[in-house]
Protein backbone atom coordinates (compact mmCIF):
# COMPACT_ATOMS: atom_id res chain seq x y z
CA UNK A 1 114.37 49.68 179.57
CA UNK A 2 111.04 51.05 180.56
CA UNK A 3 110.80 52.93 183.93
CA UNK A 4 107.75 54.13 186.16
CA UNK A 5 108.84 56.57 187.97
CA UNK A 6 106.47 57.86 191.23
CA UNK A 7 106.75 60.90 191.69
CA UNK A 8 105.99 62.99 194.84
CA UNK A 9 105.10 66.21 194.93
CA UNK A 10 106.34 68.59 197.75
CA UNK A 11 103.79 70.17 199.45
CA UNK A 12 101.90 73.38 198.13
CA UNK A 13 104.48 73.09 195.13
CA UNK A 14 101.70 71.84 192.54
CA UNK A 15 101.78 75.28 190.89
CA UNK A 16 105.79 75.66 190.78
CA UNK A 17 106.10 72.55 189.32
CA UNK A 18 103.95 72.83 186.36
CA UNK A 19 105.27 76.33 185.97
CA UNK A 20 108.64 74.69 185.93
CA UNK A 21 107.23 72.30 183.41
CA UNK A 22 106.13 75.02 181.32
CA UNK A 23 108.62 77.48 180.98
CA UNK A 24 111.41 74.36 180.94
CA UNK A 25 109.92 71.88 179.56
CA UNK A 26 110.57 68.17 180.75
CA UNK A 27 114.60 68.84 180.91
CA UNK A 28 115.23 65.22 179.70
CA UNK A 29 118.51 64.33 179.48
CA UNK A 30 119.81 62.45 175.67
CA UNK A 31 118.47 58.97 175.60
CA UNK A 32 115.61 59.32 178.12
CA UNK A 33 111.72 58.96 176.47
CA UNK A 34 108.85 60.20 177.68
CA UNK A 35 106.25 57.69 177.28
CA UNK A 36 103.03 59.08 178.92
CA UNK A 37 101.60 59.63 182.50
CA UNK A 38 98.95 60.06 185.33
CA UNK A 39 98.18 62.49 187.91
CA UNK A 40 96.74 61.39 191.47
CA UNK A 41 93.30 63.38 191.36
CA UNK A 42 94.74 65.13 194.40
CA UNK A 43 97.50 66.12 192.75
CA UNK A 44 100.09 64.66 195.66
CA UNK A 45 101.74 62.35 192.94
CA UNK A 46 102.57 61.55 189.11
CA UNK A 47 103.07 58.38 187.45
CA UNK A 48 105.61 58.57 184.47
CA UNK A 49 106.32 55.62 182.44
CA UNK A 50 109.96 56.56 180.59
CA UNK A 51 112.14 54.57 178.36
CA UNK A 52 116.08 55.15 179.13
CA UNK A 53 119.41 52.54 178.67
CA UNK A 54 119.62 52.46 182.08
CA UNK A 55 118.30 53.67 185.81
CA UNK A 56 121.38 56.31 185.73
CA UNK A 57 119.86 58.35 182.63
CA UNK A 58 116.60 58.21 184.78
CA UNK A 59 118.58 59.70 187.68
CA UNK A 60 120.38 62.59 185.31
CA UNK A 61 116.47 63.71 184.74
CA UNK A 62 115.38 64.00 188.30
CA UNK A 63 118.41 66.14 189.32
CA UNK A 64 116.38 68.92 187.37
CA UNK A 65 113.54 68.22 190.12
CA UNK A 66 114.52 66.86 192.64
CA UNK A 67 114.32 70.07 194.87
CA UNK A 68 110.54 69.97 194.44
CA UNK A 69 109.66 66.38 194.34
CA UNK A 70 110.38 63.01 195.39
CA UNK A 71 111.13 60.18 193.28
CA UNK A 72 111.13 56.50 193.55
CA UNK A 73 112.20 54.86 190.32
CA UNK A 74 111.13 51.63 189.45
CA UNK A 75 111.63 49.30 186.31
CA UNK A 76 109.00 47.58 184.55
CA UNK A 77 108.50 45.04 182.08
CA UNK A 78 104.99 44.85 179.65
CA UNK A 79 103.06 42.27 181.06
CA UNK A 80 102.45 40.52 177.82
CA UNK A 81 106.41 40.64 177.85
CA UNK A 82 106.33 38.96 181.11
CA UNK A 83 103.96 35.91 180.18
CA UNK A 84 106.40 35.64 176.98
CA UNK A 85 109.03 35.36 179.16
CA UNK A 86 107.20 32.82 181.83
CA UNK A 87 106.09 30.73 178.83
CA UNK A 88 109.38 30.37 177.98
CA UNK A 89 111.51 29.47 181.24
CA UNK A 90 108.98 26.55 181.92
């Protein structure tokens, strides 16, 4: 299942979390791909789209974050997957 996950940042943590990043790297959990991702251009927020079985593996990874930003978590389908889908239920 594909994932994009908001993320938050708390604020004046920008630094500690990319230092976090470095030094840890993303801390995924087995079973959780990292697809690719955007930064806000005020640096407040990061879209990550991630690939996991399920929204629980998701969760597993954010515990390693959590105390620095906030998540919402939502799934996603491709949109060509979606019209194949549409086409197919009419």
């Amino acid at each position: 299942m594909l994932f994009m996950v908001i993320e938050t940042y708390a604020k004046g943590k920008v630094e500690e979390i990319y230092a976090r990043l470095a030094e840890r790297g993303r801390m995924l959990p087995d079973g959780v791909a990292y697809i690719d991702s955007w930064v806000a251009a005020d640096r407040s927020r990061c879209y990550q789209l991630m690939e996991a079985p399920e929204e629980r593996s998701i969760l597993k990874w954010t515990r390693s974050w959590d105390d620095l930003v906030a998540f919402e978590i939502v799934p996603v389908v491709l949109s060509l997957e979606m019209q194949v889908r549409l086409k197919t239920s009419v």
